[in-house]
Protein backbone atom coordinates (compact mmCIF):
# COMPACT_ATOMS: atom_id res chain seq x y z
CA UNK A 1 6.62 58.24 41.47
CA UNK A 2 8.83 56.00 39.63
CA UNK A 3 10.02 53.95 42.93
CA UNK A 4 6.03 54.09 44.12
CA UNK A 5 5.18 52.39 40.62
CA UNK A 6 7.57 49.22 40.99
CA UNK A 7 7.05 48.64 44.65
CA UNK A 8 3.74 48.97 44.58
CA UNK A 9 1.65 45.25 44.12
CA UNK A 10 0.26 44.98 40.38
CA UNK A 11 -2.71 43.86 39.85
CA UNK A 12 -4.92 43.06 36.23
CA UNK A 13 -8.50 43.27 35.49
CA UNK A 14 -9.35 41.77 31.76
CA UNK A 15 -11.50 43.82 29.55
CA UNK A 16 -12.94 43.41 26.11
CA UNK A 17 -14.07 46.19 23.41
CA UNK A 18 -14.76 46.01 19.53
CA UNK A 19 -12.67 47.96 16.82
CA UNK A 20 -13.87 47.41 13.11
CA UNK A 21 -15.59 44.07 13.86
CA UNK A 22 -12.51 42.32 15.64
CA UNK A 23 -11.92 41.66 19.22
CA UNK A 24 -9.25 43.33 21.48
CA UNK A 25 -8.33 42.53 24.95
CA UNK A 26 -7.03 44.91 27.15
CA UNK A 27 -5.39 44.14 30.67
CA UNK A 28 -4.74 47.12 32.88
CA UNK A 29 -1.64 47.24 35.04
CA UNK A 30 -2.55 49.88 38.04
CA UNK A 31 -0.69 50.57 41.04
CA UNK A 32 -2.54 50.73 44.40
CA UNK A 33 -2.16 54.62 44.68
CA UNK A 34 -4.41 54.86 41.68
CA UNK A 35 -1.98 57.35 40.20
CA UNK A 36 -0.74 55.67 37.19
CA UNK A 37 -1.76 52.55 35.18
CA UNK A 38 -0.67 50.26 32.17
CA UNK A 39 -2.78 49.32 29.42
CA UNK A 40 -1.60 46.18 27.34
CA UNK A 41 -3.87 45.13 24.22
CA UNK A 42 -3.78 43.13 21.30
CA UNK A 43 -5.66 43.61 17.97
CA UNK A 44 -7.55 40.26 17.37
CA UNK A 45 -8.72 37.81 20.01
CA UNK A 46 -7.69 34.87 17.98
CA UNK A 47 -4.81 34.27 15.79
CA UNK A 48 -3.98 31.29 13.77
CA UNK A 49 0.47 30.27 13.19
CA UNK A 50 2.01 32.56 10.43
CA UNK A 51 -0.17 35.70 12.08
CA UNK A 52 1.29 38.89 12.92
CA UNK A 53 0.36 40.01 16.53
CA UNK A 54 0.27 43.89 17.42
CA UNK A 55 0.11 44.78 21.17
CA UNK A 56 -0.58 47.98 22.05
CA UNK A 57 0.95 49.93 25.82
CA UNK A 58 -0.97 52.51 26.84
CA UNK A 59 0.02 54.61 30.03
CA UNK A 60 -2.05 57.21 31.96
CA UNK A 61 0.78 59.18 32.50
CA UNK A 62 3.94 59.29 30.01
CA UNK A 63 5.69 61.03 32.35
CA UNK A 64 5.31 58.87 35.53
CA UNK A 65 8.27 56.30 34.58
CA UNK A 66 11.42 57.21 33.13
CA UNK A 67 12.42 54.01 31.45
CA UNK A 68 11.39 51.43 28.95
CA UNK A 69 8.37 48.80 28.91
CA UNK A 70 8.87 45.79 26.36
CA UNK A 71 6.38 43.10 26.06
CA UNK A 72 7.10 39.16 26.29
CA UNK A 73 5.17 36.56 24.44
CA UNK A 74 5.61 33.13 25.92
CA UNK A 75 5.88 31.51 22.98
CA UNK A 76 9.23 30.04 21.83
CA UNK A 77 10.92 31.74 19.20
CA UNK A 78 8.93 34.86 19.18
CA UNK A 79 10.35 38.48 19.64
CA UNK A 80 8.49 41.67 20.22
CA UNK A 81 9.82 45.23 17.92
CA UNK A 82 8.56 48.07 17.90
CA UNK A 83 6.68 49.93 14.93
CA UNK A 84 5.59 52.71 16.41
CA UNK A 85 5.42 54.09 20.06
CA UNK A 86 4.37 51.95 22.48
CA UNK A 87 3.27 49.69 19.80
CA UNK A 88 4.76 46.04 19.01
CA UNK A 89 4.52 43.33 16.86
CA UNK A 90 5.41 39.93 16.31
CA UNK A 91 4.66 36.84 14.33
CA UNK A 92 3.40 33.56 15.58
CA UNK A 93 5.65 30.79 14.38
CA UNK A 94 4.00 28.25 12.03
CA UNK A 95 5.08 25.27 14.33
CA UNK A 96 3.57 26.27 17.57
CA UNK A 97 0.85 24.52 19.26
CA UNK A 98 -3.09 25.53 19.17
CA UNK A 99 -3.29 27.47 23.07
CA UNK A 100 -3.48 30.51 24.86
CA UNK A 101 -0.18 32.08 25.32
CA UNK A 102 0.01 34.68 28.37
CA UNK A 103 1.51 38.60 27.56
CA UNK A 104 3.79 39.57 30.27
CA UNK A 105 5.93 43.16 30.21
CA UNK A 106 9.51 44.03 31.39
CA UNK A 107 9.98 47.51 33.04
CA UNK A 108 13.55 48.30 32.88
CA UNK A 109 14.03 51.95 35.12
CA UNK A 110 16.55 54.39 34.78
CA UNK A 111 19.19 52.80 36.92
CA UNK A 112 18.60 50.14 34.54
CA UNK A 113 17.16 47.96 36.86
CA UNK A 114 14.77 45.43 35.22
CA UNK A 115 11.13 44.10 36.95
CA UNK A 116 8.96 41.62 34.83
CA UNK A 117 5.37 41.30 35.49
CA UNK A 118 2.69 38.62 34.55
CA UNK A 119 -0.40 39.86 32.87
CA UNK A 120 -3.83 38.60 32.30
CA UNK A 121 -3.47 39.11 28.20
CA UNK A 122 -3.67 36.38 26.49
CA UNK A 123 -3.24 35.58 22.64
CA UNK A 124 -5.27 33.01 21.31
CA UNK A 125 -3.81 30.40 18.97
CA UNK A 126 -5.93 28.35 17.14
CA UNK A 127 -4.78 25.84 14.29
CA UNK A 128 -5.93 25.90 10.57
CA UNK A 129 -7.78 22.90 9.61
CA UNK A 130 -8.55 21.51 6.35
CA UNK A 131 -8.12 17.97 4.55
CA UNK A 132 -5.86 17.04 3.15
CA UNK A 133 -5.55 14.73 -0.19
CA UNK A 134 -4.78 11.02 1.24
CA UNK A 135 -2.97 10.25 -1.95
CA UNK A 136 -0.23 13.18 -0.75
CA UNK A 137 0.53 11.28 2.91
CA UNK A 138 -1.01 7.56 3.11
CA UNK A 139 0.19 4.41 1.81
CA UNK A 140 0.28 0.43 2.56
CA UNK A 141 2.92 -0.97 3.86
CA UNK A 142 5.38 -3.14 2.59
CA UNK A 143 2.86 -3.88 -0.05
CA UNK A 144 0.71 -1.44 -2.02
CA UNK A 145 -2.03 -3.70 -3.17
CA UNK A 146 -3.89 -3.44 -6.69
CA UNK A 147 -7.22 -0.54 -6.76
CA UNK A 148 -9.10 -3.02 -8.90
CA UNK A 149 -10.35 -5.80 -7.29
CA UNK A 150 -10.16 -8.71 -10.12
CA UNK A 151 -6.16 -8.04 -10.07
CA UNK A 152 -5.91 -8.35 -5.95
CA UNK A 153 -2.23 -8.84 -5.11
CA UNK A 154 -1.58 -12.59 -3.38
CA UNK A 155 -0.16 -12.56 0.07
CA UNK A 156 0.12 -15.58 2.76
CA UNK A 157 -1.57 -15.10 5.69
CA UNK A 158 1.12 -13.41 7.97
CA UNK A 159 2.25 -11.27 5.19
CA UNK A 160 -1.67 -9.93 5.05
CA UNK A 161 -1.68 -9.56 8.90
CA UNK A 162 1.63 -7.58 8.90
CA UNK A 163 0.01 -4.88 6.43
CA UNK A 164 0.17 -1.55 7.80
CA UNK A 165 -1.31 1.68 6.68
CA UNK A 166 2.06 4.11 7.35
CA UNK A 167 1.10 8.32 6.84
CA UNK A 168 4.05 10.29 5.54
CA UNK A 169 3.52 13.28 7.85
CA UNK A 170 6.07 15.42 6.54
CA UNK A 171 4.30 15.62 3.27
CA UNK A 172 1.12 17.10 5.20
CA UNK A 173 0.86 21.08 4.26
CA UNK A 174 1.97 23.44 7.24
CA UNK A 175 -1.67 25.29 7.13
CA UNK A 176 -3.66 21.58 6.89
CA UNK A 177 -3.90 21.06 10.79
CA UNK A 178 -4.78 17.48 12.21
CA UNK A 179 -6.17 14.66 9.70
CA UNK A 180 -9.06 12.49 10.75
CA UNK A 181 -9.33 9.43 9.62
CA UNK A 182 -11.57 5.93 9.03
CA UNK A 183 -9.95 2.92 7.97
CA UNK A 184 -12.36 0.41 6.85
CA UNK A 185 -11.42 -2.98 6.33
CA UNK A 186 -13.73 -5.81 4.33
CA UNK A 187 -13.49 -9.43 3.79
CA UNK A 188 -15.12 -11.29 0.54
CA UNK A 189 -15.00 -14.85 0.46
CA UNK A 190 -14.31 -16.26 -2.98
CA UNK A 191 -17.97 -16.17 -3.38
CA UNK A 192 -18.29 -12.73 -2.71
CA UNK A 193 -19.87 -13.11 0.50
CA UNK A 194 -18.91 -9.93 3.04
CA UNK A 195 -17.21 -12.16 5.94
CA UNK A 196 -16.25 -9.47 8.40
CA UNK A 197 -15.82 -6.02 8.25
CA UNK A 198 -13.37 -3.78 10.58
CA UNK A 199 -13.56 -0.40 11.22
CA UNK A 200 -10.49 2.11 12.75
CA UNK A 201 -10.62 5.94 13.46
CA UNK A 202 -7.26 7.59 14.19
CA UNK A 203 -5.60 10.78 13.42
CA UNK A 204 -2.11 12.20 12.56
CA UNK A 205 -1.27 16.03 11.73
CA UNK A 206 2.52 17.30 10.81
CA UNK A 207 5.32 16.69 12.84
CA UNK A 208 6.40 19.61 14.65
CA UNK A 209 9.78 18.45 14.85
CA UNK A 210 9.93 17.52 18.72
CA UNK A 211 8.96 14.25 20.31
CA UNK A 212 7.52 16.14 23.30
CA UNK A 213 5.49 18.58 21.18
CA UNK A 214 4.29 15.99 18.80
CA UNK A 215 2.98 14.05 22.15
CA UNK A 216 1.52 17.16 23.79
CA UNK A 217 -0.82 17.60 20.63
CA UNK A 218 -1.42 14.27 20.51
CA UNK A 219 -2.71 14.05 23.81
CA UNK A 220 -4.79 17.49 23.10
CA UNK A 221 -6.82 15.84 19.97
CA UNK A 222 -6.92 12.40 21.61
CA UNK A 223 -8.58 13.99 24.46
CA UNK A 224 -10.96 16.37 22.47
CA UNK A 225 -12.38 13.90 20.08
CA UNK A 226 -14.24 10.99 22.14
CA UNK A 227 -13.55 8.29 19.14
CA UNK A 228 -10.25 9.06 19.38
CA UNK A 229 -9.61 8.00 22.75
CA UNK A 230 -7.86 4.57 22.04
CA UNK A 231 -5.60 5.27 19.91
CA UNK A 232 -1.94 5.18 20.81
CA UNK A 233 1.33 8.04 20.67
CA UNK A 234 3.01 5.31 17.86
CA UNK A 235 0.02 5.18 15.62
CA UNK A 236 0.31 8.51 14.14
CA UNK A 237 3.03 7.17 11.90
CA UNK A 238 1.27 4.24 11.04
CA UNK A 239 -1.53 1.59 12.01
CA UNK A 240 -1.80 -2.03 11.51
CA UNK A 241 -4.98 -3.18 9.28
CA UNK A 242 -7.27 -4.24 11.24
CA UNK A 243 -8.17 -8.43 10.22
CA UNK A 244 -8.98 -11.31 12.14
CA UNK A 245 -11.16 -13.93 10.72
CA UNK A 246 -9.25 -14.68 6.55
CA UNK A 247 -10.67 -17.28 5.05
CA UNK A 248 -8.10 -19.39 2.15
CA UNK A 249 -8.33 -16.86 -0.96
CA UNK A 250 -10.73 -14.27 0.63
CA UNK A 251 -10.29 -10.93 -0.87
CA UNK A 252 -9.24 -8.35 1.35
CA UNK A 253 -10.75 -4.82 0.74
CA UNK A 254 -9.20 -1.54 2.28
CA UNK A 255 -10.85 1.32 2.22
CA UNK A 256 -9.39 5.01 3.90
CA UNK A 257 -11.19 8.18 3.64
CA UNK A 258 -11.36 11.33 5.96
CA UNK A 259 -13.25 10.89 8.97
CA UNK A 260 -16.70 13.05 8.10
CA UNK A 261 -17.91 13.13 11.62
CA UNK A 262 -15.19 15.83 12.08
CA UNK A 263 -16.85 18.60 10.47
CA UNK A 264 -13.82 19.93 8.77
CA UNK A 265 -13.89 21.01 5.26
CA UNK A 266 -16.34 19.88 2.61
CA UNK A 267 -17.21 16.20 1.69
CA UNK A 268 -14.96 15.25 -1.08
CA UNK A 269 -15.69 10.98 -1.71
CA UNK A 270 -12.85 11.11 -4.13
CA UNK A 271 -10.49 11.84 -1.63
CA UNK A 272 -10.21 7.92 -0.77
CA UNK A 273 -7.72 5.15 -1.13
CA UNK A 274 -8.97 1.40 -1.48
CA UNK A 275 -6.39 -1.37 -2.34
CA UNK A 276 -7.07 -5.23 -2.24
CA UNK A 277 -5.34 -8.22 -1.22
CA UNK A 278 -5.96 -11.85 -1.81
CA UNK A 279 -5.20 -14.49 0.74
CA UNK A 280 -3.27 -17.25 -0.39
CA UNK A 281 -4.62 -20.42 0.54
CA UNK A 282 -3.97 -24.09 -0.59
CA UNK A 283 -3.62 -24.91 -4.37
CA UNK A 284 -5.61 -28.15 -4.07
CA UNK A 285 -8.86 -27.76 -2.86
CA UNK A 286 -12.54 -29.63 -2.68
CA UNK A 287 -15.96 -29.01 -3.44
CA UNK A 288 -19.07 -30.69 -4.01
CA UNK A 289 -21.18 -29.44 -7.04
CA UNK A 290 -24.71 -30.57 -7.87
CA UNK A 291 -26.18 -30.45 -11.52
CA UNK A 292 -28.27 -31.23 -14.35
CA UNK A 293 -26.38 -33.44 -16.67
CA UNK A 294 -27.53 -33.92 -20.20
CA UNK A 295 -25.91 -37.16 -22.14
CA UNK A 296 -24.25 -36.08 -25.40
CA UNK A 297 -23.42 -39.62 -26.64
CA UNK A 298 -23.16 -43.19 -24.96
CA UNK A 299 -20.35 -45.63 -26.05
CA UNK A 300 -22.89 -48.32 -25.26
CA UNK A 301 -26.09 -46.52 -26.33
CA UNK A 302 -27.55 -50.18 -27.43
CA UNK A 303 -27.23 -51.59 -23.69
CA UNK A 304 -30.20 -49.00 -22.76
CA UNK A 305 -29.75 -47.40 -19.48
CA UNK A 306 -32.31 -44.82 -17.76
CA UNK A 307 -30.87 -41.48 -17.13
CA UNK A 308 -32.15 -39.57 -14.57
CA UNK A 309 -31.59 -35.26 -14.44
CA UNK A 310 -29.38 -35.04 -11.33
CA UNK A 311 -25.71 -35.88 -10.67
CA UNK A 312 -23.62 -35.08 -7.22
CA UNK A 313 -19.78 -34.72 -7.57
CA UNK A 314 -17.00 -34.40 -5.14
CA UNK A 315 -14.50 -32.32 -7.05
CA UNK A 316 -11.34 -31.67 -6.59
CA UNK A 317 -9.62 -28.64 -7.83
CA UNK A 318 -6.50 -26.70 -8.64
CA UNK A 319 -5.80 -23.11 -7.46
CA UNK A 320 -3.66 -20.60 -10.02
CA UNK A 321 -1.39 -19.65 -6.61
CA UNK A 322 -0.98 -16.31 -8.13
CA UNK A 323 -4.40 -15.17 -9.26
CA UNK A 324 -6.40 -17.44 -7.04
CA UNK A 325 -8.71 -18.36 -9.80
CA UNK A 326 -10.01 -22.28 -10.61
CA UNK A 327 -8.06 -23.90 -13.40
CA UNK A 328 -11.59 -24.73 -15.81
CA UNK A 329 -10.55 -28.10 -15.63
CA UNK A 330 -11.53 -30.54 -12.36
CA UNK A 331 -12.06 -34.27 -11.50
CA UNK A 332 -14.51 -36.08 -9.75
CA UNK A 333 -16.43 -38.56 -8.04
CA UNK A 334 -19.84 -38.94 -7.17
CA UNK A 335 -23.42 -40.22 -8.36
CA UNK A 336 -24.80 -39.50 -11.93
CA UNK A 337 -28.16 -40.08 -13.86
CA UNK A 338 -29.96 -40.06 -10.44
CA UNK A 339 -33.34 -38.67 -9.67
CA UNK A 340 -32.38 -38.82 -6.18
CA UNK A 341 -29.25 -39.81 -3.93
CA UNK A 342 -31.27 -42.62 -2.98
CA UNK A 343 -32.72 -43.24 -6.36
CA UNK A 344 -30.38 -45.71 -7.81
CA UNK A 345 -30.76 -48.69 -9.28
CA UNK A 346 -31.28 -50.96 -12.59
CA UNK A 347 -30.90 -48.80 -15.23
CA UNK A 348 -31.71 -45.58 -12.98
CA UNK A 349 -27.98 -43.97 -12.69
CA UNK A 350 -24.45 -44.99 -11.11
CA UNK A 351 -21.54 -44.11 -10.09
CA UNK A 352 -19.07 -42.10 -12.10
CA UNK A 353 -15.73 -40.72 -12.97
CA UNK A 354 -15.40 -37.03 -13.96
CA UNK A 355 -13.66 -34.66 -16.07
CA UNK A 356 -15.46 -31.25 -15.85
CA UNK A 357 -14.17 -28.52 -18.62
CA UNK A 358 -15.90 -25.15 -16.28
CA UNK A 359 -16.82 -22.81 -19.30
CA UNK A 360 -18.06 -20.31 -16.49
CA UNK A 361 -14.55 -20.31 -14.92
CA UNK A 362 -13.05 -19.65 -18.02
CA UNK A 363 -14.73 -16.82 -18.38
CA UNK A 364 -14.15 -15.76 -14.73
CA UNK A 365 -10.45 -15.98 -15.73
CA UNK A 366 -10.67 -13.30 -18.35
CA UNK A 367 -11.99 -11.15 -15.45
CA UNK A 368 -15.65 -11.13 -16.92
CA UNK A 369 -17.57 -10.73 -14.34
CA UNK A 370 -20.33 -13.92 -13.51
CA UNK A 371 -21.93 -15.38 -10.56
CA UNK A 372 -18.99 -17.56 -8.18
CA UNK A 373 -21.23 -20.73 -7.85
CA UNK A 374 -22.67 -21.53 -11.04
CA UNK A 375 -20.75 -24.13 -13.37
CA UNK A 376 -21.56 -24.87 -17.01
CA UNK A 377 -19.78 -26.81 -18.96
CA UNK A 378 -18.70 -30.89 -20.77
CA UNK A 379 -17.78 -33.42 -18.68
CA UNK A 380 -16.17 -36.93 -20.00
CA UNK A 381 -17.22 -39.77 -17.75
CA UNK A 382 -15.82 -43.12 -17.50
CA UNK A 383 -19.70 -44.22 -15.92
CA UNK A 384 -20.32 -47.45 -13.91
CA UNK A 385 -24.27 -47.93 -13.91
CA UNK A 386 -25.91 -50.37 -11.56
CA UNK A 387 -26.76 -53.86 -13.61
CA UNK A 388 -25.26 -52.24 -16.65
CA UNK A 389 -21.94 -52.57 -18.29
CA UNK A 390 -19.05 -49.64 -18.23
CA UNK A 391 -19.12 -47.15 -20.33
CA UNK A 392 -17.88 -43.65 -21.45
CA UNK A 393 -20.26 -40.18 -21.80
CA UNK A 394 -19.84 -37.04 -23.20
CA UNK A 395 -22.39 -34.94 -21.36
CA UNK A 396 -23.28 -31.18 -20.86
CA UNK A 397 -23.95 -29.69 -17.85
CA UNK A 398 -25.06 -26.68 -15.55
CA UNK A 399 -24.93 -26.65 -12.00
CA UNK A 400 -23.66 -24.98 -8.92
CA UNK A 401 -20.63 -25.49 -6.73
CA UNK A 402 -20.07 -25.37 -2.95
């Protein structure tokens, strides 16, 4: 019997029953003379790394071979021993890969001769997957950037576009599984105006401390997840911020948070990282501002001159290169006392000299928050009206900026 049983052709037929509420497959091993067959089973149909898998032989016939049957898992690093007759058990190492994993068994005879045959068994591996906190495995990259807005960090422009967003994957738990992500970038203008906005979806997981496994479960995830399909083998360390369009001292907004179109785990909105940048731009810069000017005192209030309730300024202004904020103080040029730009004339406005004191932008300094555009403040004006002689005001003012 024993020589009809290993020259005979093998063949498997996969079947499935239920024991307490968990799956088993079974594969039967039966030789063509019907006389003796193999069972091979295993006690769950999936199994996640860490898992202990029993197998189970089962033979018709206990008599019908005189030698040994050992099972083979073809996963690397894994061993089969015995606890019990005919009944095996091994664990699933924590770094393999989600798959299915084929049983085979070796037959060694009593000559000692061995035969190995392929089954249709399978275990199941499938991966735990959870989120992880972003504050354990993301950071920016080579500068961390401020959470509050009013304290941005300053950067020139290449330093901004060589920001990266770098994942520490060795501090990812073993049982967390891949992590999905959405980088979102934004882009204020001084004003507070949204400029642009940028968004990036990509995904890293643990290292499993092989290049060619790391890239083989890359390729599984990028393949799996349709908005994942662009994103390259070298971004799962890290990922350039995505900019294009920075405007001189535009803020610039990052924002990282799991992916939620992944279903996987609960929503958690305080699991998030946002850091800002400002771009440093020039530390001279121009503006024109239009107000409603309101004379204080004359130094030749006797030589009576008309004032009318507009005045247009180009002003020129200096930029704190660290903060980005307006020093309060600017200078102009421009029209004053006017009812119109075209509205000048005897005793109806001139042309003027400015010194603006910005009380607004003081306060903006002090990181109070108020509205970008609107200026109030005194202005000194050495004044030049049309058919009038020079003169100095002291005026008051509130107007808006551009």
């Amino acid at each position: 019997m024993k020589s009809v049983f290993i020259g005979c052709f093998l063949f498997c037929v996969v079947g499935i029953s239920s024991t307490y509420a968990q799956s088993k497959t079974s594969v039967l091993i039966q030789s063509t003379d019907e006389d003796e067959w193999i069972e091979v089973s295993v006690d769950r149909s999936i199994y996640f790394p860490g898992d202990t898998v029993f197998l189970t032989i089962q033979r018709n016939d206990k008599t019908a071979i005189a030698g040994v049957i050992s099972p083979i898992l073809l996963i690397e690093g894994t061993t089969f021993k015995s606890v019990g007759r005919l009944r095996h058990s091994t664990v699933i190492p924590q770094e393999v890969a989600p798959g299915l994993y084929p049983v085979g068994i070796r037959v060694t005879d009593a000559g000692g001769r061995r035969f190995r045959y392929v089954t249709d068994c399978v275990v199941t591996v499938e991966e735990h997957q959870d989120v992880e906190q972003i504050s354990r495995y993301v950071t920016i990259f080579p500068e961390a950037g401020s959470d509050n807005i009013r304290t941005a960090i300053t950067q020139d422009l290449q330093q901004i576009r060589n920001l990266r967003v770098r994942f520490q994957r060795d501090s990812i738990r073993n049982d967390m599984g891949p992590q999905f992500l959405r980088i979102t970038t934004t882009v204020l203008t001084r004003d507070g105006t949204v400029a642009a906005s940028y968004d990036r979806r990509v995904v890293t997981f643990r290292s499993r401390g092989d290049p060619n496994k790391d890239r083989a479960i890359f390729v599984q995830y990028r393949t799996a997840y349709g908005a994942y399909a662009n994103i390259r083998r070298e971004e799962l360390d890290q990922v350039l911020v995505p900019v294009d369009s920075l405007p001189d001292w535009a803020i610039l907004g990052i924002h990282i948070e799991p992916d939620y179109t992944i279903k996987i785990g609960a929503v958690d909105r305080s699991n998030s990282m946002t850091r800002y940048f400002r771009v440093r731009g020039s530390m001279i810069e121009a503006g024109f501002s239009l107000a409603i000017p309101k004379v204080m005192h004359d130094t030749r209030a006797r030589d009576t001159t008309q004032y009318g309730t507009t005045s247009g300024m180009i002003r020129f202004y200096y930029v704190n290169p660290g903060s980005g904020n307006r020093f309060p103080v600017s200078v102009g040029i421009g029209m004053f006392g006017v009812n119109s730009p075209i509205d000048i004339g005897t005793g109806r406005g001139g042309f003027a000299l400015s010194m603006f004191l910005d009380l607004a932008e003081m306060v903006r300094i002090v990181n109070v928050g108020f509205l970008k555009k609107v200026n109030i403040g005194l202005e000194v004006d050495p004044f030049f009206p049309i058919g009038r002689k020079a003169r100095m005001l002291f005026v008051a003012q509130a107007g808006v900026s551009f």
